[in-house]
PDB file of N, CA and C in Angstrom:
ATOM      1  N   UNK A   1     -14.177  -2.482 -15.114  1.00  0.00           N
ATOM      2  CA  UNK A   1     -13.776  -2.850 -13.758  1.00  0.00           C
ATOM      3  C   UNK A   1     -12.269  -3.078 -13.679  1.00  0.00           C
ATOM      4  N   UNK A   2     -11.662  -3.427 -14.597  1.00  0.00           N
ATOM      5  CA  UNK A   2     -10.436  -4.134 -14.960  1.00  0.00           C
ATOM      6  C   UNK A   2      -9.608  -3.278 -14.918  1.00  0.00           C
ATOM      7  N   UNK A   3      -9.613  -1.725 -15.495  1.00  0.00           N
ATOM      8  CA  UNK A   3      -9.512  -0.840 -15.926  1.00  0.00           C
ATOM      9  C   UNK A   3      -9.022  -0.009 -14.558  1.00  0.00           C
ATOM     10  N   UNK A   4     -10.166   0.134 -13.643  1.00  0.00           N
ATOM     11  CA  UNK A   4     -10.147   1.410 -12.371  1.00  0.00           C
ATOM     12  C   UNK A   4      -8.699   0.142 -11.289  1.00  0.00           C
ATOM     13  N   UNK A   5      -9.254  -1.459 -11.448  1.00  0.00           N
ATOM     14  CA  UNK A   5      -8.263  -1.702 -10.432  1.00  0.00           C
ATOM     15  C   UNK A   5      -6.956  -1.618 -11.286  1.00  0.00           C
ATOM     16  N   UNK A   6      -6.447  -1.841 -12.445  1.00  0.00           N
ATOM     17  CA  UNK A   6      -5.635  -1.360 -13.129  1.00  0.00           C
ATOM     18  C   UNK A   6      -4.786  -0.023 -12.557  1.00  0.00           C
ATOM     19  N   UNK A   7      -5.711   1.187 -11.953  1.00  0.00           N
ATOM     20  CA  UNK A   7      -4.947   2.120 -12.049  1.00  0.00           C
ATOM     21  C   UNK A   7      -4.984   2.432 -10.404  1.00  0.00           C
ATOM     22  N   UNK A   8      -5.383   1.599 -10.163  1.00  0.00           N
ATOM     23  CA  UNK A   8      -5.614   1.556  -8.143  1.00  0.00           C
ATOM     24  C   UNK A   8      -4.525   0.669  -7.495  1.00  0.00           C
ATOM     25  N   UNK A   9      -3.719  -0.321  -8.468  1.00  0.00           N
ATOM     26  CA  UNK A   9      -2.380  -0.634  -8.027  1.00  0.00           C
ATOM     27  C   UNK A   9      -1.327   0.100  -7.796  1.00  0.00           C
ATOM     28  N   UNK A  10      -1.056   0.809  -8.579  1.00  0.00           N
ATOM     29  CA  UNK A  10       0.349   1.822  -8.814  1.00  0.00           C
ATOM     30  C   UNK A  10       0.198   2.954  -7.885  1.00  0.00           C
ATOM     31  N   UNK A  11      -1.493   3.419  -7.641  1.00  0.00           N
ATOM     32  CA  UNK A  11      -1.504   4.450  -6.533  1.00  0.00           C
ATOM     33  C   UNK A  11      -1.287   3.460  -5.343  1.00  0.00           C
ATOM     34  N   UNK A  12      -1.659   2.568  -4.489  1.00  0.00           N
ATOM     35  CA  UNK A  12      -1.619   1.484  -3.432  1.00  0.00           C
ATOM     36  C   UNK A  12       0.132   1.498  -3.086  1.00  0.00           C
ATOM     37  N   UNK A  13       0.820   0.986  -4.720  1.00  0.00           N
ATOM     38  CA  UNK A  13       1.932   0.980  -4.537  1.00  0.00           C
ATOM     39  C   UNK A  13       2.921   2.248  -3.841  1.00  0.00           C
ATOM     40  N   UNK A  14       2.617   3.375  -4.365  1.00  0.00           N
ATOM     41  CA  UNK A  14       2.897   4.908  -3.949  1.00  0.00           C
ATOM     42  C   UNK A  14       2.721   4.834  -2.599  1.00  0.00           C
ATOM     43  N   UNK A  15       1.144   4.997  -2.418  1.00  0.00           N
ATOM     44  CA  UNK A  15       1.164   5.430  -0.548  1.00  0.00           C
ATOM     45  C   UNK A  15       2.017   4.342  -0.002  1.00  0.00           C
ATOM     46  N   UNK A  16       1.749   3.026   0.101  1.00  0.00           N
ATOM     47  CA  UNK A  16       2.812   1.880   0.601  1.00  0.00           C
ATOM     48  C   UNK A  16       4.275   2.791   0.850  1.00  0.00           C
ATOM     49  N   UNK A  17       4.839   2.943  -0.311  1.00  0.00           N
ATOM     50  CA  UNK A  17       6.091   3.483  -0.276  1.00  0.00           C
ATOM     51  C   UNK A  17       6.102   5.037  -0.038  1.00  0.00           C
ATOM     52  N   UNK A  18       5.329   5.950   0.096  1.00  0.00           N
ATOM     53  CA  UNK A  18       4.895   7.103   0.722  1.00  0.00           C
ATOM     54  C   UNK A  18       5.356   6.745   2.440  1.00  0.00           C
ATOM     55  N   UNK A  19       4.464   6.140   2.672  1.00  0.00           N
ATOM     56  CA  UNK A  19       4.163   5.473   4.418  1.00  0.00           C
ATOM     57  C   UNK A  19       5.659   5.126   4.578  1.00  0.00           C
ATOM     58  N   UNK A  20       5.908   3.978   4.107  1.00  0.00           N
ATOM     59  CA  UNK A  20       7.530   3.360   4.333  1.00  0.00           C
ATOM     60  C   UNK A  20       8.411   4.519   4.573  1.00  0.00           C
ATOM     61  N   UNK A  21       8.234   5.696   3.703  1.00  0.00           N
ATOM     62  CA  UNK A  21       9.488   6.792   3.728  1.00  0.00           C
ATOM     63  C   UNK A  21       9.263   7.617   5.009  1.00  0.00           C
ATOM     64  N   UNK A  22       8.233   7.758   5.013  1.00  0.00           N
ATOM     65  CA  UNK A  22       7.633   8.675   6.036  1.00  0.00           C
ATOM     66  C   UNK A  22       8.269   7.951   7.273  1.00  0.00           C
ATOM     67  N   UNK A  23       8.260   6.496   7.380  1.00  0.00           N
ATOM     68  CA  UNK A  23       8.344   5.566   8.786  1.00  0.00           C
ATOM     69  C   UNK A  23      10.004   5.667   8.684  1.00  0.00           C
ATOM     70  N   UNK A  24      10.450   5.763   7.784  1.00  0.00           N
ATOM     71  CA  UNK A  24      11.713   5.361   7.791  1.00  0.00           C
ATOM     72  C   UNK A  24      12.771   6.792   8.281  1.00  0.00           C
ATOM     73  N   UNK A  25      12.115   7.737   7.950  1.00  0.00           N
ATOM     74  CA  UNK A  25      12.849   9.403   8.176  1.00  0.00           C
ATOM     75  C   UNK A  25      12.258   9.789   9.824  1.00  0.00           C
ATOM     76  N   UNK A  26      11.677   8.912   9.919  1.00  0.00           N
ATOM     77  CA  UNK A  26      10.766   8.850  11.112  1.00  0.00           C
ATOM     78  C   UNK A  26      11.897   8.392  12.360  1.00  0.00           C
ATOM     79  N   UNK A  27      12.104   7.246  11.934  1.00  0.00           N
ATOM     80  CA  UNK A  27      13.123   6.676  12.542  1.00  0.00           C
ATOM     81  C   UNK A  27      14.122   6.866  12.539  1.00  0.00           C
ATOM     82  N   UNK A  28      15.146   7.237  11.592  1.00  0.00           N
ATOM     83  CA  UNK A  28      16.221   8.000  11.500  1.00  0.00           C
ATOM     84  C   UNK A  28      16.276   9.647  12.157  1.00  0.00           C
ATOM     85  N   UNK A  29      15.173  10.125  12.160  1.00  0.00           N
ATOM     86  CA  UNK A  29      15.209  11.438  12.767  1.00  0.00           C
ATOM     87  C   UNK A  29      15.124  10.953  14.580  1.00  0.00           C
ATOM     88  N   UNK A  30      14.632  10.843  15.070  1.00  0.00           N
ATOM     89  CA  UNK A  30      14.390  10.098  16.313  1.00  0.00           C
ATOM     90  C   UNK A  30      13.737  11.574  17.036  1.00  0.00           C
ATOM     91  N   UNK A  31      13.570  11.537  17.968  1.00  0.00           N
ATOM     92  CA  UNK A  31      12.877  12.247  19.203  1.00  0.00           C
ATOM     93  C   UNK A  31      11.355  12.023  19.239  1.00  0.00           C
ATOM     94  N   UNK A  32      11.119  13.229  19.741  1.00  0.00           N
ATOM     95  CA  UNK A  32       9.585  12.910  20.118  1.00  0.00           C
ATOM     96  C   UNK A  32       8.364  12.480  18.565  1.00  0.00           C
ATOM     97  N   UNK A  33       8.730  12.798  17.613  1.00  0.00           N
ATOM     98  CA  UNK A  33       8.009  12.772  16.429  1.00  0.00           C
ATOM     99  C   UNK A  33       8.086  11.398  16.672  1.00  0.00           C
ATOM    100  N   UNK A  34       9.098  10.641  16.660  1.00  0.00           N
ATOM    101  CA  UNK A  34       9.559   9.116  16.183  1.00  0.00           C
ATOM    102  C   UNK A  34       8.508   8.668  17.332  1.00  0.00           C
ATOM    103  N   UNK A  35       8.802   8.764  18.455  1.00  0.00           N
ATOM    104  CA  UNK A  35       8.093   7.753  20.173  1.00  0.00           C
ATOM    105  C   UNK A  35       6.487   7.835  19.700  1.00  0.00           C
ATOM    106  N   UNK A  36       5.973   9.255  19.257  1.00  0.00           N
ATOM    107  CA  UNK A  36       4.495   9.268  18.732  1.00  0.00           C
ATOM    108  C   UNK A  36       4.120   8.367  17.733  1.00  0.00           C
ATOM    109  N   UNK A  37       4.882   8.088  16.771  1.00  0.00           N
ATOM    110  CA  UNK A  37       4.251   8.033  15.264  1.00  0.00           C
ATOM    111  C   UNK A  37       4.823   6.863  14.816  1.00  0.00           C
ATOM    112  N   UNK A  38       5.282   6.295  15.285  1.00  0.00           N
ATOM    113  CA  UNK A  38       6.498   5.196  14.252  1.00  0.00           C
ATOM    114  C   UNK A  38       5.241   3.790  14.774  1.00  0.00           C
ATOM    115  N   UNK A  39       4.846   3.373  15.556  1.00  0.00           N
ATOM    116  CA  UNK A  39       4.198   2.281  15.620  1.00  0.00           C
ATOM    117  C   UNK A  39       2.387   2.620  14.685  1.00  0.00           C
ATOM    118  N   UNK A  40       2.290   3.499  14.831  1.00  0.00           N
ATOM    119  CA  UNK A  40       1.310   4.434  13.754  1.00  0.00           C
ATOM    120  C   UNK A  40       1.607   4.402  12.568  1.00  0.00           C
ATOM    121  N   UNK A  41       2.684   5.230  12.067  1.00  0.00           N
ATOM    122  CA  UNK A  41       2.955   4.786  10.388  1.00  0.00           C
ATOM    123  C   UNK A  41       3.042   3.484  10.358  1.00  0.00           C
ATOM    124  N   UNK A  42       3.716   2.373  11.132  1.00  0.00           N
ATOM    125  CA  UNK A  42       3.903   1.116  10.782  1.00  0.00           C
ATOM    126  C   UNK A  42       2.356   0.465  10.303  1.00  0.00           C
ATOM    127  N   UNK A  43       1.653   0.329  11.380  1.00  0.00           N
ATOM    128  CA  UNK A  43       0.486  -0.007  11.238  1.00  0.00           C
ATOM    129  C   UNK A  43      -0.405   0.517   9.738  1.00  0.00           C
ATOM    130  N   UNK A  44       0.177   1.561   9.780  1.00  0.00           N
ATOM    131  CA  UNK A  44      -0.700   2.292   8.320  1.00  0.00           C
ATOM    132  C   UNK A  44       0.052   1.651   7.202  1.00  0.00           C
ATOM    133  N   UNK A  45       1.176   1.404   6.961  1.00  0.00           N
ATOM    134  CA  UNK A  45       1.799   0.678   6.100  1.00  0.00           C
ATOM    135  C   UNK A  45       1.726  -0.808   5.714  1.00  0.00           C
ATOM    136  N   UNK A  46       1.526  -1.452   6.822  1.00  0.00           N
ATOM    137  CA  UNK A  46       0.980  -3.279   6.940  1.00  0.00           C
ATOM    138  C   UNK A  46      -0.740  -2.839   5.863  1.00  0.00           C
ATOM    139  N   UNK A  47      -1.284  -2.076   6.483  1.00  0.00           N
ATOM    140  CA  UNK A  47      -2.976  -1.938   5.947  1.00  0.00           C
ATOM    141  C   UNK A  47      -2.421  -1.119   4.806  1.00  0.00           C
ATOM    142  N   UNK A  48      -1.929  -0.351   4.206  1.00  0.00           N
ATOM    143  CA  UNK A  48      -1.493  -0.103   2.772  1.00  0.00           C
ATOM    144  C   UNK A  48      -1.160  -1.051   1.773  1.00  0.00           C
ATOM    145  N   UNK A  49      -0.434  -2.043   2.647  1.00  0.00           N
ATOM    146  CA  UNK A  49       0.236  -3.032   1.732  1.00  0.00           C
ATOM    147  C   UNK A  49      -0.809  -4.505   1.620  1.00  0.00           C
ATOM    148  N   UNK A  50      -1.796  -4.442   2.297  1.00  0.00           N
ATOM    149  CA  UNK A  50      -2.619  -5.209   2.721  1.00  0.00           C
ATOM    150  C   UNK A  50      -4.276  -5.009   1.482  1.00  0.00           C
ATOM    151  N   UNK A  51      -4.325  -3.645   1.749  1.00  0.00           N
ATOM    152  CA  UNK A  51      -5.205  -2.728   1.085  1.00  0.00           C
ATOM    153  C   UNK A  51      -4.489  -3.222  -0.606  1.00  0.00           C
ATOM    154  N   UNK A  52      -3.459  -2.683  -0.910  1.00  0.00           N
ATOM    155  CA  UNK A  52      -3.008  -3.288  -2.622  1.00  0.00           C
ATOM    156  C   UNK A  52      -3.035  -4.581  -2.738  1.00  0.00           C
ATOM    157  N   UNK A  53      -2.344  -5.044  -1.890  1.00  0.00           N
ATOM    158  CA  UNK A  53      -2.177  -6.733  -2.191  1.00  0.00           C
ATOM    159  C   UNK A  53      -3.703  -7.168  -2.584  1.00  0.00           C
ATOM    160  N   UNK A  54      -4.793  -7.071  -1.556  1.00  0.00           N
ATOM    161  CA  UNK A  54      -5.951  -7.482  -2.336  1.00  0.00           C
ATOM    162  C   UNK A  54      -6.486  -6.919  -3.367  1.00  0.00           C
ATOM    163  N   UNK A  55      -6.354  -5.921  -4.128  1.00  0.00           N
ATOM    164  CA  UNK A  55      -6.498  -5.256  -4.815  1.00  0.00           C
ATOM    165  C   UNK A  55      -5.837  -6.159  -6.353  1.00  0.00           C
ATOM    166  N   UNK A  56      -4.703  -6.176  -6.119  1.00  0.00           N
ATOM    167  CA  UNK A  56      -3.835  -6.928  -7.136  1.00  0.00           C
ATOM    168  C   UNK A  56      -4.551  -8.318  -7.299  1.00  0.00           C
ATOM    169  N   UNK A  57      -5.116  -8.844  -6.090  1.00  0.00           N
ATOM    170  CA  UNK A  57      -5.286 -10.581  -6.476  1.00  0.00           C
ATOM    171  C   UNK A  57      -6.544 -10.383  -7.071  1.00  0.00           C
ATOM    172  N   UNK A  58      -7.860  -9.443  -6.597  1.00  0.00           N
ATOM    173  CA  UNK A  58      -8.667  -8.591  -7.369  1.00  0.00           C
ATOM    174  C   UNK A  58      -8.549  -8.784  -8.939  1.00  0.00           C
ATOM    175  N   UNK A  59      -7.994  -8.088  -9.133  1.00  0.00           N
ATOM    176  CA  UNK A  59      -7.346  -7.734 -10.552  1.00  0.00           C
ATOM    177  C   UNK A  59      -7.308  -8.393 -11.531  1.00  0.00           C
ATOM    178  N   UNK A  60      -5.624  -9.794 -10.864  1.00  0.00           N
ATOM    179  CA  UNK A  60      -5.959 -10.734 -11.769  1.00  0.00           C
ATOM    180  C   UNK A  60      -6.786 -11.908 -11.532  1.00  0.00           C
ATOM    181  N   UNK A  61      -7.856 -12.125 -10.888  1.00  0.00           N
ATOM    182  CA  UNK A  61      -8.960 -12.746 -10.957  1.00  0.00           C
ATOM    183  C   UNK A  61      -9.900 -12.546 -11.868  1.00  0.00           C
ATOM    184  N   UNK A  62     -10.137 -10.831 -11.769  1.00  0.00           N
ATOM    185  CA  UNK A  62     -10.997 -10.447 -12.444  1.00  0.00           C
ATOM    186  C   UNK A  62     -10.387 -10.815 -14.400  1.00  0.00           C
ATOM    187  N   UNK A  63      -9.086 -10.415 -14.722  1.00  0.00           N
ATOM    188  CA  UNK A  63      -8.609 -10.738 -15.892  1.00  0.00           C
ATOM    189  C   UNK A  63      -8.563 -11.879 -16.403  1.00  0.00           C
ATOM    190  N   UNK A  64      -8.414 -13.453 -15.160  1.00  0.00           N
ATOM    191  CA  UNK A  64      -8.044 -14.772 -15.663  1.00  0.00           C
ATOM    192  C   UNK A  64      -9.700 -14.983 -15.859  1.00  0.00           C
ATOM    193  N   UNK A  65     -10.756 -14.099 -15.348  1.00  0.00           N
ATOM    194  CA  UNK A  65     -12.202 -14.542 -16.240  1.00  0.00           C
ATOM    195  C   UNK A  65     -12.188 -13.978 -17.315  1.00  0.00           C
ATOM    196  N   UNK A  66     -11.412 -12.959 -17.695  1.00  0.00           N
ATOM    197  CA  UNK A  66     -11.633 -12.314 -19.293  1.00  0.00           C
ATOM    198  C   UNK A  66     -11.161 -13.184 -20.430  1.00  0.00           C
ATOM    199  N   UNK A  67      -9.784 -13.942 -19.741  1.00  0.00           N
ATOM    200  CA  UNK A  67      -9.324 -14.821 -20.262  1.00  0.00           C
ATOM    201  C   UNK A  67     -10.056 -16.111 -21.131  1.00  0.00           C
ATOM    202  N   UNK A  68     -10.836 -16.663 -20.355  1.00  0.00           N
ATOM    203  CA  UNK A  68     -11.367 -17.572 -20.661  1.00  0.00           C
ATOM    204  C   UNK A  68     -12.552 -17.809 -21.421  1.00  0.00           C
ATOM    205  N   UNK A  69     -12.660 -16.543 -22.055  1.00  0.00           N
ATOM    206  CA  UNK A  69     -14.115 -16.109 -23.017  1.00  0.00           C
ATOM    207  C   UNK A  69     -13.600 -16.160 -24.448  1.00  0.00           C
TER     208      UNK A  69
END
């Protein structure tokens, strides 16, 4: 178990910062792409970062019980 969320952080971390780049060229490019999509990527990025974060506390929960054996 320890193992799969182990390798489900670093991908979490990626899209997070996938999304961020995407929002950010988003915004710097401006016109109609940006007025569509930028409150959209945002939103997908809060739930990316939302999506790892529990994932991570996951993780080491699951490890501080391995710990204690």
């Amino acid at each position: 178990m320890s193992t799969v969320l182990f390798f489900l952080i670093p991908i979490g971390l990626l899209a997070t910062a996938a999304i961020l780049g995407a929002g950010l060229y988003s915004l710097a490019k401006g016109g109609a792409f940006a007025k569509e999509n930028s409150n959209k990527l945002m939103r997908l990025r809060v739930a990316a970062q939302a999506i790892t974060i529990a994932v991570m506390l996951v993780f080491l929960i699951v490890i501080g019980k391995g710990a204690g054996s």
